[in-house]
Protein backbone atom coordinates (compact mmCIF):
# COMPACT_ATOMS: atom_id res chain seq x y z
CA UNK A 1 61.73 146.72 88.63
CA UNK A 2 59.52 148.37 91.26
CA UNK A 3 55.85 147.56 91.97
CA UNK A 4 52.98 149.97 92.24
CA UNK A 5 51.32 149.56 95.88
CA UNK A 6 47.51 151.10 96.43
CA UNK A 7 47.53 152.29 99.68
CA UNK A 8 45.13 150.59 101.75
CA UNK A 9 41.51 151.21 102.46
CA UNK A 10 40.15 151.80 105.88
CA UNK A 11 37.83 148.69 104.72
CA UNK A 12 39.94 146.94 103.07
CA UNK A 13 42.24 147.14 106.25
CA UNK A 14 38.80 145.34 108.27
CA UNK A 15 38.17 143.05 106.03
CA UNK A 16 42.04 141.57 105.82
CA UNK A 17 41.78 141.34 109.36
CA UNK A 18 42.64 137.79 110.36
CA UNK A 19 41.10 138.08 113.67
CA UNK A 20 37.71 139.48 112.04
CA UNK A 21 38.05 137.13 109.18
CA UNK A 22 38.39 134.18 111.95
CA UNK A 23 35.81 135.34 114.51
CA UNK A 24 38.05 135.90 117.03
CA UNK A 25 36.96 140.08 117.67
CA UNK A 26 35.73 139.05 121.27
CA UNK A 27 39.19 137.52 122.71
CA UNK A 28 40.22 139.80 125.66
CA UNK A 29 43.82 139.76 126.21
CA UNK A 30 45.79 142.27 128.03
CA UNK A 31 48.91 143.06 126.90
CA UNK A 32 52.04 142.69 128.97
CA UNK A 33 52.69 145.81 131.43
CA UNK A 34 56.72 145.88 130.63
CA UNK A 35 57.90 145.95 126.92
CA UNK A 36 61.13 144.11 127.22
CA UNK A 37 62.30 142.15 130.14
CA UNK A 38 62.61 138.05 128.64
CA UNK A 39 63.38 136.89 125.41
CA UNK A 40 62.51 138.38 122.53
CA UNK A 41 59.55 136.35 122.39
CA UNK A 42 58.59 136.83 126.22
CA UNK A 43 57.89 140.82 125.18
CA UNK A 44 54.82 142.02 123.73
CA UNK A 45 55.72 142.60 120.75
CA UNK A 46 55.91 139.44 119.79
CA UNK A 47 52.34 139.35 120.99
CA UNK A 48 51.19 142.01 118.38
CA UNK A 49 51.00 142.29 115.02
CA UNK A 50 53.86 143.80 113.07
CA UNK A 51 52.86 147.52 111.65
CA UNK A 52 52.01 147.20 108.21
CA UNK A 53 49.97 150.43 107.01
CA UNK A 54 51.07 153.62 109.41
CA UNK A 55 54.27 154.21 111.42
CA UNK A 56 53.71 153.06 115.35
CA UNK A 57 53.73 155.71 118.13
CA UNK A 58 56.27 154.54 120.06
CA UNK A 59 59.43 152.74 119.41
CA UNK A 60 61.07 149.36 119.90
CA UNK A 61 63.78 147.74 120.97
CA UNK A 62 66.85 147.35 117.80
CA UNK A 63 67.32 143.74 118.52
CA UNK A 64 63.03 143.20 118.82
CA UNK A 65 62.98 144.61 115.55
CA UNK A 66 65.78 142.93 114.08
CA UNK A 67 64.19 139.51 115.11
CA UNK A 68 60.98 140.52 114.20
CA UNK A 69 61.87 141.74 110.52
CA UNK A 70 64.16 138.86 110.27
CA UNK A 71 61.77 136.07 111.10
CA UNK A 72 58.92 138.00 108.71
CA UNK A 73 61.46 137.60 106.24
CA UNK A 74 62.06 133.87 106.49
CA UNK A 75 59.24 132.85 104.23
CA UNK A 76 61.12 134.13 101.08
CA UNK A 77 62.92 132.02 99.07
CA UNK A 78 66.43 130.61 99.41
CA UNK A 79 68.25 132.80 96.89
CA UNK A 80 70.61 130.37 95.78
CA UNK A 81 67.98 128.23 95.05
CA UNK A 82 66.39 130.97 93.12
CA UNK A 83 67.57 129.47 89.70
CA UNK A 84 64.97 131.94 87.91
CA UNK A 85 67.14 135.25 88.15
CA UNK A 86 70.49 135.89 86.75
CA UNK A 87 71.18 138.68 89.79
CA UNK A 88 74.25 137.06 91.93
CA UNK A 89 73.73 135.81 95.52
CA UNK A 90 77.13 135.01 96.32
CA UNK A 91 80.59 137.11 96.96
CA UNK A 92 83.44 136.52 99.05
CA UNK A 93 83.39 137.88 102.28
CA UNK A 94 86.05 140.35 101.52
CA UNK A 95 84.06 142.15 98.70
CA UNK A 96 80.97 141.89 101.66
CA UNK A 97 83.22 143.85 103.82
CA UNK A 98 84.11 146.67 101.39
CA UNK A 99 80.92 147.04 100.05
CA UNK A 100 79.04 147.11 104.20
CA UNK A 101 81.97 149.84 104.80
CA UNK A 102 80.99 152.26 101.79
CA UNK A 103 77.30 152.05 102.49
CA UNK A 104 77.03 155.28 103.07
CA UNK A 105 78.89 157.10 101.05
CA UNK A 106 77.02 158.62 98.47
CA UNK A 107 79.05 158.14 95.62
CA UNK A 108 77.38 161.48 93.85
CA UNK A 109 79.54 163.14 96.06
CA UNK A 110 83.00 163.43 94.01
CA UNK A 111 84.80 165.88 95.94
CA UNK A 112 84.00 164.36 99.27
CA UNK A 113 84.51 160.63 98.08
CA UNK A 114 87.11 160.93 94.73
CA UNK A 115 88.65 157.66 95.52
CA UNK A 116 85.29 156.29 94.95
CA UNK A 117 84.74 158.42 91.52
CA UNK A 118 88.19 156.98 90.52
CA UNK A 119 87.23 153.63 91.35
CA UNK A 120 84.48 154.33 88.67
CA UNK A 121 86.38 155.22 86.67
CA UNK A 122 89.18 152.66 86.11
CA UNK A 123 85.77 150.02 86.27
CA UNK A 124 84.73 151.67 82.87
CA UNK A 125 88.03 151.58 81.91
CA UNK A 126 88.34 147.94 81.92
CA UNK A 127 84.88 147.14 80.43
CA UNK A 128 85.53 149.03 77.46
CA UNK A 129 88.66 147.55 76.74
CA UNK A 130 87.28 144.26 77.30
CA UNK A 131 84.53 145.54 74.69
CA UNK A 132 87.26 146.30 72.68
CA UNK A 133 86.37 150.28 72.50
CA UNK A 134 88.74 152.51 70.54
CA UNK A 135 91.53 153.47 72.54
CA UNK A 136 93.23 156.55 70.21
CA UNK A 137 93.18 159.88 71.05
CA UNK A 138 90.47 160.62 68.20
CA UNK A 139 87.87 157.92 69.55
CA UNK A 140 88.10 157.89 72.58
CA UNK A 141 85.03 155.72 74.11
CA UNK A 142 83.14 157.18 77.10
CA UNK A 143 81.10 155.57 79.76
CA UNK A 144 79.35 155.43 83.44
CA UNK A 145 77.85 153.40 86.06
CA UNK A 146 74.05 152.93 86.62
CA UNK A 147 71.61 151.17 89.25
CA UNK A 148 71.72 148.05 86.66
CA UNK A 149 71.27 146.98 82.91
CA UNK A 150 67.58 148.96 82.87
CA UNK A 151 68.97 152.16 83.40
CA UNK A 152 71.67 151.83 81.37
CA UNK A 153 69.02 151.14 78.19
CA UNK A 154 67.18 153.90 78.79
CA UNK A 155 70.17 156.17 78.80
CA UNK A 156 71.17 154.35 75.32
CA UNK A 157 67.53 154.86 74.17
CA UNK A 158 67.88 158.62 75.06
CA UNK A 159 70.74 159.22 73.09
CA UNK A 160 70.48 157.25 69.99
CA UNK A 161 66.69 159.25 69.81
CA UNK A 162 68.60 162.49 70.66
CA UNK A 163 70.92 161.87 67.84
CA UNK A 164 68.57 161.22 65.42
CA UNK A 165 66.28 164.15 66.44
CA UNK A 166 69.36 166.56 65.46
CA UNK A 167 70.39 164.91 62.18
CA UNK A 168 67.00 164.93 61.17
CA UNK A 169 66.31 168.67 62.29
CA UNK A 170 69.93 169.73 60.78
CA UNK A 171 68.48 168.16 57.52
CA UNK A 172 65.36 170.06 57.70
CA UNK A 173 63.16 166.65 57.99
CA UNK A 174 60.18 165.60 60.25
CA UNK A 175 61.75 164.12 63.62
CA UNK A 176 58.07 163.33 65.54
CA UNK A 177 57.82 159.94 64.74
CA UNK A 178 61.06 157.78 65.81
CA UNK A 179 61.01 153.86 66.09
CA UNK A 180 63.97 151.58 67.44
CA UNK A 181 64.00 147.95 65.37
CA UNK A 182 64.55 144.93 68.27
CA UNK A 183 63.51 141.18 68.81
CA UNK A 184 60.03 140.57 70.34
CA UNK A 185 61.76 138.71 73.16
CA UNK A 186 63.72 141.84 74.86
CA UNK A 187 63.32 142.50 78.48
CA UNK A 188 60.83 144.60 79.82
CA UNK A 189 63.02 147.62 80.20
CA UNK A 190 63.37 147.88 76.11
CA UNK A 191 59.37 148.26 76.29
CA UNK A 192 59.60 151.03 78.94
CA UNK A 193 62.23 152.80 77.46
CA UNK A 194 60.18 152.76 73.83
CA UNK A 195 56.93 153.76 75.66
CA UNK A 196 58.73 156.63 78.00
CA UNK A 197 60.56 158.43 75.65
CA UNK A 198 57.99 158.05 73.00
CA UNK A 199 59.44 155.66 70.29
CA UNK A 200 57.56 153.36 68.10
CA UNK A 201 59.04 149.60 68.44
CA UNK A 202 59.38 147.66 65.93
CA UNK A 203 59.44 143.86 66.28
CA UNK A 204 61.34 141.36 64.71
CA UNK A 205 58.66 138.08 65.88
CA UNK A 206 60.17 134.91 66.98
CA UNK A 207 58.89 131.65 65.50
CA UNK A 208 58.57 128.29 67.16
CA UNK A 209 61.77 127.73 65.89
CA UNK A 210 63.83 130.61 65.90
CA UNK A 211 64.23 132.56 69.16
CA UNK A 212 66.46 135.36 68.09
CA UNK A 213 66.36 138.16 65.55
CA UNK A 214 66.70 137.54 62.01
CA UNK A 215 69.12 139.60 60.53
CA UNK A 216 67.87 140.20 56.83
CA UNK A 217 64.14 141.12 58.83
CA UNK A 218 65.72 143.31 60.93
CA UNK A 219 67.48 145.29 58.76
CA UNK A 220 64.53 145.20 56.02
CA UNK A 221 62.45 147.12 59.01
CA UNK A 222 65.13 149.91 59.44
CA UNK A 223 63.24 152.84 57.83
CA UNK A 224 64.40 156.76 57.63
CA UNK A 225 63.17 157.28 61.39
CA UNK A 226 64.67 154.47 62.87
CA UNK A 227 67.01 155.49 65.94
CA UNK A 228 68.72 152.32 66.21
CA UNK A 229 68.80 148.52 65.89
CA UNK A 230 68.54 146.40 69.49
CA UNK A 231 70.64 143.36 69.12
CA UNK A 232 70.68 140.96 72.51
CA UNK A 233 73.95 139.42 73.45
CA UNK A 234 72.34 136.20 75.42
CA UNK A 235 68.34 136.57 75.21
CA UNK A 236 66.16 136.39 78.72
CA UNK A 237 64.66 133.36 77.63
CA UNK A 238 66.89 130.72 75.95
CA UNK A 239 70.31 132.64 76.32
CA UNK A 240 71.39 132.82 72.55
CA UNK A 241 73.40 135.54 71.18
CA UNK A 242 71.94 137.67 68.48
CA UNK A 243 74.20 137.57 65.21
CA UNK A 244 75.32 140.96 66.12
CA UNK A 245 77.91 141.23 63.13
CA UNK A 246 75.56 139.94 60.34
CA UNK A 247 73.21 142.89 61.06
CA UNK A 248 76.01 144.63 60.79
CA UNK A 249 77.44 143.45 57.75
CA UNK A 250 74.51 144.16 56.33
CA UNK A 251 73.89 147.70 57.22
CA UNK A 252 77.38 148.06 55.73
CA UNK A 253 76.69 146.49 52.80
CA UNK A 254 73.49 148.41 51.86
CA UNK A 255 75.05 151.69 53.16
CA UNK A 256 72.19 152.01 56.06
CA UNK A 257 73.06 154.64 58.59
CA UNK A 258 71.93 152.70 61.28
CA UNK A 259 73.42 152.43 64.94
CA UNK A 260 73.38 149.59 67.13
CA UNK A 261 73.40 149.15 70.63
CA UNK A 262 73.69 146.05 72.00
CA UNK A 263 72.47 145.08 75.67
CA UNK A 264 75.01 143.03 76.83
CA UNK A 265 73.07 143.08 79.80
CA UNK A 266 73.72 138.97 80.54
CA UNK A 267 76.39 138.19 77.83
CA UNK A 268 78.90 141.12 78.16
CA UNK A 269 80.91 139.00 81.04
CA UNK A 270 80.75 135.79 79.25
CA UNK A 271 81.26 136.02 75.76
CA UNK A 272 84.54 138.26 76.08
CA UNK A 273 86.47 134.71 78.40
CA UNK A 274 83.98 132.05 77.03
CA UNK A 275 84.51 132.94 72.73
CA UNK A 276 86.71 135.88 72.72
CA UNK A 277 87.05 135.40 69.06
CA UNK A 278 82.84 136.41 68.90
CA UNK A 279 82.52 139.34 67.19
CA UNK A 280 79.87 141.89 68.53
CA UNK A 281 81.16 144.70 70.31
CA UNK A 282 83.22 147.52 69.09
CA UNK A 283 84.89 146.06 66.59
CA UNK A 284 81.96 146.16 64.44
CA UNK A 285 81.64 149.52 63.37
CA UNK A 286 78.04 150.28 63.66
CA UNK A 287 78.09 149.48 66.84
CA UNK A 288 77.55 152.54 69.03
CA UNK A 289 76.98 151.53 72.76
CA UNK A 290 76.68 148.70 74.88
CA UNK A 291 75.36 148.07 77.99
CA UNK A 292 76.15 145.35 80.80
CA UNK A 293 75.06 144.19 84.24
CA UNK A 294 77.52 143.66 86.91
CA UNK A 295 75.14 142.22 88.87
CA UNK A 296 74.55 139.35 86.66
CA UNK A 297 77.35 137.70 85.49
CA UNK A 298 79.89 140.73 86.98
CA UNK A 299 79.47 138.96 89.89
CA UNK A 300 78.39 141.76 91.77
CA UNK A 301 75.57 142.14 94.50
CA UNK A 302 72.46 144.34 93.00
CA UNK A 303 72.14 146.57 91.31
CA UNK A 304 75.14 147.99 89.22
CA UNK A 305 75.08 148.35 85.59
CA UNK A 306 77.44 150.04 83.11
CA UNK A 307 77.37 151.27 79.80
CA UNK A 308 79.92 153.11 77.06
CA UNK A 309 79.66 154.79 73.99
CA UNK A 310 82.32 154.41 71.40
CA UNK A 311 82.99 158.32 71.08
CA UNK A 312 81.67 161.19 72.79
CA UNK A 313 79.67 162.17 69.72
CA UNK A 314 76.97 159.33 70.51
CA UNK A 315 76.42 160.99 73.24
CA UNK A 316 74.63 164.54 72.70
CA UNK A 317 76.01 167.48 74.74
CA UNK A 318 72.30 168.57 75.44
CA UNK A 319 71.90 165.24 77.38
CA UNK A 320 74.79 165.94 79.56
CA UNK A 321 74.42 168.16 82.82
CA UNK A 322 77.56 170.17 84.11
CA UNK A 323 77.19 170.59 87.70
CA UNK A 324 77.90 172.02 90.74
CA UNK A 325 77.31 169.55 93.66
CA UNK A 326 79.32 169.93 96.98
CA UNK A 327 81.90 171.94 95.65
CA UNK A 328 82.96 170.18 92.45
CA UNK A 329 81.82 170.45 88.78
CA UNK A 330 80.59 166.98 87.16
CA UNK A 331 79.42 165.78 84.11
CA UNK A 332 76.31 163.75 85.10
CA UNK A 333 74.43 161.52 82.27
CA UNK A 334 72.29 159.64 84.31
CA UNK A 335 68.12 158.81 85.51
CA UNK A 336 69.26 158.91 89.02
CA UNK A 337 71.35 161.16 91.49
CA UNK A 338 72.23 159.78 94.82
CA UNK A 339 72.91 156.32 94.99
CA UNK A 340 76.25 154.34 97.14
CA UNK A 341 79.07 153.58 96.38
CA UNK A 342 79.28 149.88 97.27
CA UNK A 343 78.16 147.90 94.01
CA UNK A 344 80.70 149.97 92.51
CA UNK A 345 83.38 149.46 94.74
CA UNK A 346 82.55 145.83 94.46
CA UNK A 347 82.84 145.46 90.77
CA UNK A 348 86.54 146.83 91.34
CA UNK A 349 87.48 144.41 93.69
CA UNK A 350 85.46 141.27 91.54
CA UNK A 351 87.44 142.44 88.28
CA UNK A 352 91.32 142.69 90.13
CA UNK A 353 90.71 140.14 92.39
CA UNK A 354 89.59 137.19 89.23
CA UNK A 355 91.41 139.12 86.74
CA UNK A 356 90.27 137.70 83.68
CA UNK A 357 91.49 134.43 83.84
CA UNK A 358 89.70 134.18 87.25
CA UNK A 359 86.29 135.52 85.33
CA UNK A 360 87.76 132.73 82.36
CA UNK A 361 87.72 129.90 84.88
CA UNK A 362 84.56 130.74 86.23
CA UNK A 363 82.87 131.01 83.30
CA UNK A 364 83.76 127.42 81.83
CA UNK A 365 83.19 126.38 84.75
CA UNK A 366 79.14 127.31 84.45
CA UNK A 367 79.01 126.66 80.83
CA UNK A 368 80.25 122.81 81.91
CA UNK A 369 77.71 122.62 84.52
CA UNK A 370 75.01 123.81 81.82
CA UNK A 371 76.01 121.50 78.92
CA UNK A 372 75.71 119.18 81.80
CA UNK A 373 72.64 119.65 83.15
CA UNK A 374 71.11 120.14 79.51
CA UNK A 375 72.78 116.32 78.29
CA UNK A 376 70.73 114.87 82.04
CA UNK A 377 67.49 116.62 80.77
CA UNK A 378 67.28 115.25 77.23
CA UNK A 379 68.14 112.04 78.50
CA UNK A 380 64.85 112.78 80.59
CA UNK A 381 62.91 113.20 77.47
CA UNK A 382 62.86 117.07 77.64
CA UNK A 383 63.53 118.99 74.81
CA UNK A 384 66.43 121.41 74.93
CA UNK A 385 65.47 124.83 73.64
CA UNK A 386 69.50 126.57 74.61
CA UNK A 387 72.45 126.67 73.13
CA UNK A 388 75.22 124.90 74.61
CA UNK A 389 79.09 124.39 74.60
CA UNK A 390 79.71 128.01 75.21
CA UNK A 391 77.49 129.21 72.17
CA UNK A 392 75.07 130.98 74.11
CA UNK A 393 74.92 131.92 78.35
CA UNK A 394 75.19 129.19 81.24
CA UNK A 395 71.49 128.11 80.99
CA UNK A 396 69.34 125.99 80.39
CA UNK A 397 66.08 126.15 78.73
CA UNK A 398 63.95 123.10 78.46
CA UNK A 399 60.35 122.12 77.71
CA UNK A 400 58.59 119.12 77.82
CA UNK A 401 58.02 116.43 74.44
CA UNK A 402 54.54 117.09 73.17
CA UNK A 403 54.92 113.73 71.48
CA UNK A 404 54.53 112.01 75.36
CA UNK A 405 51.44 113.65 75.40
CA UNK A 406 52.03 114.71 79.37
CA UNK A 407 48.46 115.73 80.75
CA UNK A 408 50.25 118.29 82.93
CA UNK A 409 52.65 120.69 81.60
CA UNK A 410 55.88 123.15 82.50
CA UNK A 411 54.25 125.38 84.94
CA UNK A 412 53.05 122.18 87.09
CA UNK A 413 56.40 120.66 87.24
CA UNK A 414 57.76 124.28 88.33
CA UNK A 415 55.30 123.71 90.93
CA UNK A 416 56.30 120.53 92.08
CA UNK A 417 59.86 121.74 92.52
CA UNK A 418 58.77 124.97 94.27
CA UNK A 419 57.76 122.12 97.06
CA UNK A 420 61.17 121.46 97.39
CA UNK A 421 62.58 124.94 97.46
CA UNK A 422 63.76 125.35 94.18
CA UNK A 423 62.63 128.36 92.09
CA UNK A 424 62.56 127.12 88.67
CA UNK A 425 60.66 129.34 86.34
CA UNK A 426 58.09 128.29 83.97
CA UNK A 427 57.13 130.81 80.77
CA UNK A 428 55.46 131.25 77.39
CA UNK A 429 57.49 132.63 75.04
CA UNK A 430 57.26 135.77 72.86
CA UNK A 431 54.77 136.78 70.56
CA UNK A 432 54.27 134.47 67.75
CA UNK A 433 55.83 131.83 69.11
CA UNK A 434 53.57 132.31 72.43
CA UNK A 435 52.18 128.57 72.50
CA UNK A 436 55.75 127.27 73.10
CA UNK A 437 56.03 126.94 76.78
CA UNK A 438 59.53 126.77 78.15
CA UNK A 439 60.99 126.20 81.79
CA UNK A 440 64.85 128.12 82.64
CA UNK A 441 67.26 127.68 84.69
CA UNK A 442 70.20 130.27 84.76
CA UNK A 443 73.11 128.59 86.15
CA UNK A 444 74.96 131.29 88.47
CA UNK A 445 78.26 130.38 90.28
CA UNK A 446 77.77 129.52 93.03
CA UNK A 447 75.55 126.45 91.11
CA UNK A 448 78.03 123.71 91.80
CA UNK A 449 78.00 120.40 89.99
CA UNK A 450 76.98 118.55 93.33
CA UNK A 451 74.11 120.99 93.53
CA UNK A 452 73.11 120.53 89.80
CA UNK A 453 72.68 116.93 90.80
CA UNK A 454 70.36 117.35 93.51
CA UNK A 455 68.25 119.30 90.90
CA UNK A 456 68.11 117.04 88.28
CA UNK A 457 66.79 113.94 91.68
CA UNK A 458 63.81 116.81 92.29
CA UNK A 459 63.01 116.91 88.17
CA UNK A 460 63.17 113.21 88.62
CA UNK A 461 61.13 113.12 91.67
CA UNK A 462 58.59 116.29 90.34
CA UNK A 463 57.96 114.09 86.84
CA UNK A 464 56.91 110.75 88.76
CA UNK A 465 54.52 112.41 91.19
CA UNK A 466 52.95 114.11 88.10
CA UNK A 467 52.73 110.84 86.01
CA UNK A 468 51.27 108.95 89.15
CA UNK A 469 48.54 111.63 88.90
CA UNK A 470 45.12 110.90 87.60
CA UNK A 471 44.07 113.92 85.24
CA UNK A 472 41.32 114.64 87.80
CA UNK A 473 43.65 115.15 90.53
CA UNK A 474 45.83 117.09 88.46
CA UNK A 475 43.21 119.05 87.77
CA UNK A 476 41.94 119.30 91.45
CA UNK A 477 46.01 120.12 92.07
CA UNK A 478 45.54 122.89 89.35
CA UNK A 479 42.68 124.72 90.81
CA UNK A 480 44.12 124.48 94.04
CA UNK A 481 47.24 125.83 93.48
CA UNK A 482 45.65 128.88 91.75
CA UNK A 483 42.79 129.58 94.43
CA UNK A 484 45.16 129.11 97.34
CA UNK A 485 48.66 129.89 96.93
CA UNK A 486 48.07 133.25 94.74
CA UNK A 487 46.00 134.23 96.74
CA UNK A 488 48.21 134.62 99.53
CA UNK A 489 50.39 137.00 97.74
CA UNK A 490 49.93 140.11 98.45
CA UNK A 491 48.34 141.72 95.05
CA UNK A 492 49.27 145.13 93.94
CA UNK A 493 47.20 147.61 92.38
CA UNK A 494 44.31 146.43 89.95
CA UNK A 495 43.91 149.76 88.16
CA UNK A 496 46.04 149.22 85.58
CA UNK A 497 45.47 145.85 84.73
CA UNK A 498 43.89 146.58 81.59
CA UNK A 499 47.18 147.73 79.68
CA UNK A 500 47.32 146.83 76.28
CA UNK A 501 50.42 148.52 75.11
CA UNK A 502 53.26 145.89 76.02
CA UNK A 503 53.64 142.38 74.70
CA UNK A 504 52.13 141.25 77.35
CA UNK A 505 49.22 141.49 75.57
CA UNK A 506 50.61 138.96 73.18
CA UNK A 507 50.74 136.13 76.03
CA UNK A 508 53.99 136.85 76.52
CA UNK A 509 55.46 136.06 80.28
CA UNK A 510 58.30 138.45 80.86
CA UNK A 511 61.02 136.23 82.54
CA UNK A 512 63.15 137.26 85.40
CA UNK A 513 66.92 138.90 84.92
């Protein structure tokens, strides 16, 4: 997800000045004569402010800039502390190596890099068989890479619309008013895609009980101009699969032809080792794509995503392009055009390097350190909102009792563990269920058990400091935090802050993937 920037006003510039802002216009320093003869910080530049709104004149050294950019970027957080985002932060330093020496090929490029297009290739390969796609020569299951998960949807989006558009036109029928059926909890993406391509959404609310899709609603909502049903295989907030096969079932049953895709986008390398015996990929047979994230659970640096279609027919001939790039003709289905080759190349090595019992091993391995983690926060007195022993992804989603009657609540105790580095997320959940507030954390693997115990000492430590807190110095803490440490960020543009057309409207805090 990319952020809209204003660029800055020539006043705007003054008044952000921190040498205006702290009175300090009159100091009269000259700057050094030579540009680089010390250290690093013996040069000027480390005298001057880094550029931040035009391009400098002149140049500087590689190594001054290095430092410079590097020690700018040492106030971010620690990723693998960052137990908000399911994106991975760690590989071995073999897959590092591959993927630094492809960085620039542009993997568009087929005839100048095939190995690269092969590598592609045998990636989707593997993830549809691991979907269980049909192999036979009738149905056979097609598929490609994307920059992640969100591209991937709106491709799915695309053609499920597309091939409702031409049934409905070969039928003689109205075809201006599509909707797509999915859970008020999706990721943000789902909401783009709807609002993009111009497709009504229709939401299946979650209750303060019930944080999935019900199956009998959802298919009760399907209506002549629905494109397709969403179903979520491990939900951005508490991780639960969607009962893929009972929507199913019962679009069978009541002879409903209705596709499904399911985003996969978390779940697609995890259910397949963790409960292979789950059914909701291709062997259900209104299912008609899926999409998955390498970079989540694929184990894969950002961004790569991948998605397949269980025949060529879900995918409309008018959506694909035929080119003639470099010298060779392609099939291209996809939002962007020149992107590397690395994430892709890295997938290939993750997937024959682990093989899947490797992926197996690894996965237990999380889901123990959730079920963990989750049995040490109830015995906290925190309520456990997740599924655990495998029935749902390697997280854990937690809020506090409401019987204890706390006078502080999730988003402070986030707080308090953001003063010890960690980045554990605090939300409200989805529309109709919006005054449930809910904390996450997504247990990646390089979240060992010894580091799952440090966590659980900060919770310990974040809940005493808020208990020995008066409810006037909570407060005090409160205001602080939200005149102060905001306002440091640096805000983007205010213009559209008046939206109304995404849940957001609803209270709804889109979590992190």
């Amino acid at each position: 997800m990319v952020h809209l920037q204003p660029i800055p006003t020539d006043k705007a510039l003054k008044e952000d000045s921190v040498v205006e802002n702290l009175g300090l216009g009159g100091l009269n320093i000259q700057p050094l004569e030579d540009e680089f003869t010390t250290s690093i910080y013996g040069s000027r530049f480390a005298a001057e402010d880094l550029p931040r709104v035009e391009m400098p004149e002149k140049e500087m050294p590689k190594d001054v800039a290095y430092r410079m950019i590097k020690d700018h970027l040492s106030l971010d957080g620690n990723p693998m502390l960052n137990l908000a985002s399911f994106v991975t932060t760690y590989m071995e330093e073999e897959a590092e190596r591959l993927m630094a020496e492809s960085l620039s090929k542009n993997f568009i490029d087929y005839e100048e890099y095939p190995q690269s297009a092969d590598i592609q290739n045998r990636c989707v390969s593997m993830i549809g068989r691991l979907f269980n796609a049909p192999t036979d020569e009738e149905h056979s299951a097609v598929g490609t890479s994307c920059v992640g998960s969100s591209e991937a949807i709106m491709l799915a989006t695309l053609s499920m619309k597309k091939k409702w558009q031409n049934k409905r036109k070969a039928e003689g029928k109205p075809y201006d008013k599509p909707n797509i059926v999915m859970s008020s909890a999706v990721q943000v993406c789902w909401e783009k895609a709807a609002r993009y391509f111009e497709v009504e959404e229709k939401f299946v609310f979650c209750t303060e009980t019930t944080y999935v899709i019900d199956p009998e609603e959802t298919v009760n909502l399907v209506d002549e101009n629905t494109i397709g049903i969403c179903a979520i295989l491990g939900t951005t907030y508490t991780g639960e699969y969607e009962d893929v096969k009972a929507v199913n079932d019962l679009l069978v049953e009541r002879g409903i032809d209705c596709p499904i895709h399911v985003d996969a986008a978390s779940g697609g390398f995890v259910a397949p080792f963790v409960c292979p015996e789950l059914a909701w990929d291709f062997r259900l047979e209104k299912v008609i794509s899926i999409n998955v994230s390498g970079h989540k659970y694929g184990l894969v640096y950002p961004g790569v995503g991948w998605i397949v279609w269980r025949a060529p027919e879900y995918l409309p001939k008018e959506l694909v392009f035929n080119i003639n790039y470099l010298g060779a003709d392609q099939a291209s289905f996809t939002l962007n055009f020149s992107k590397g080759a690395s994430q892709v190349i890295g997938q290939y090595y993750q997937m024959i390097r682990l093989g899947k019992r490797g992926y197996r091993s690894i996965m237990m391995n999380l889901i123990r350190t959730a079920d963990y983690l989750a049995l040490s926060l109830q015995k906290l007195g925190f309520i456990i909102m997740s599924q655990g022993g495998g029935k749902g992804l390697p997280l854990v989603a937690f809020r506090l009792n409401p019987k204890h009657n706390h006078h502080y609540d999730e988003f402070a105790v986030a707080h308090q563990l953001r003063e010890r580095g960690w980045i554990v997320p605090a939300y409200t959940m989805a529309p109709h269920s919006e005054r449930l507030k809910l904390m996450r954390v997504v247990v990646r693997e390089d979240f060992s058990r010894s580091r799952c115990d440090l966590l659980i000492c900060d919770i310990q430590l974040a809940i005493k400091c808020l208990n020995d807190m008066d409810e006037k110095r909570l407060f005090e803490f409160k205001t602080h935090l939200q005149q102060n440490a905001f306002a440091l960020r640096r805000s983007s543009t205010t213009h559209y802050e008046d939206e109304t057309h995404s849940l957001k409207k609803h209270g709804k805090t889109h979590a992190v993937c």
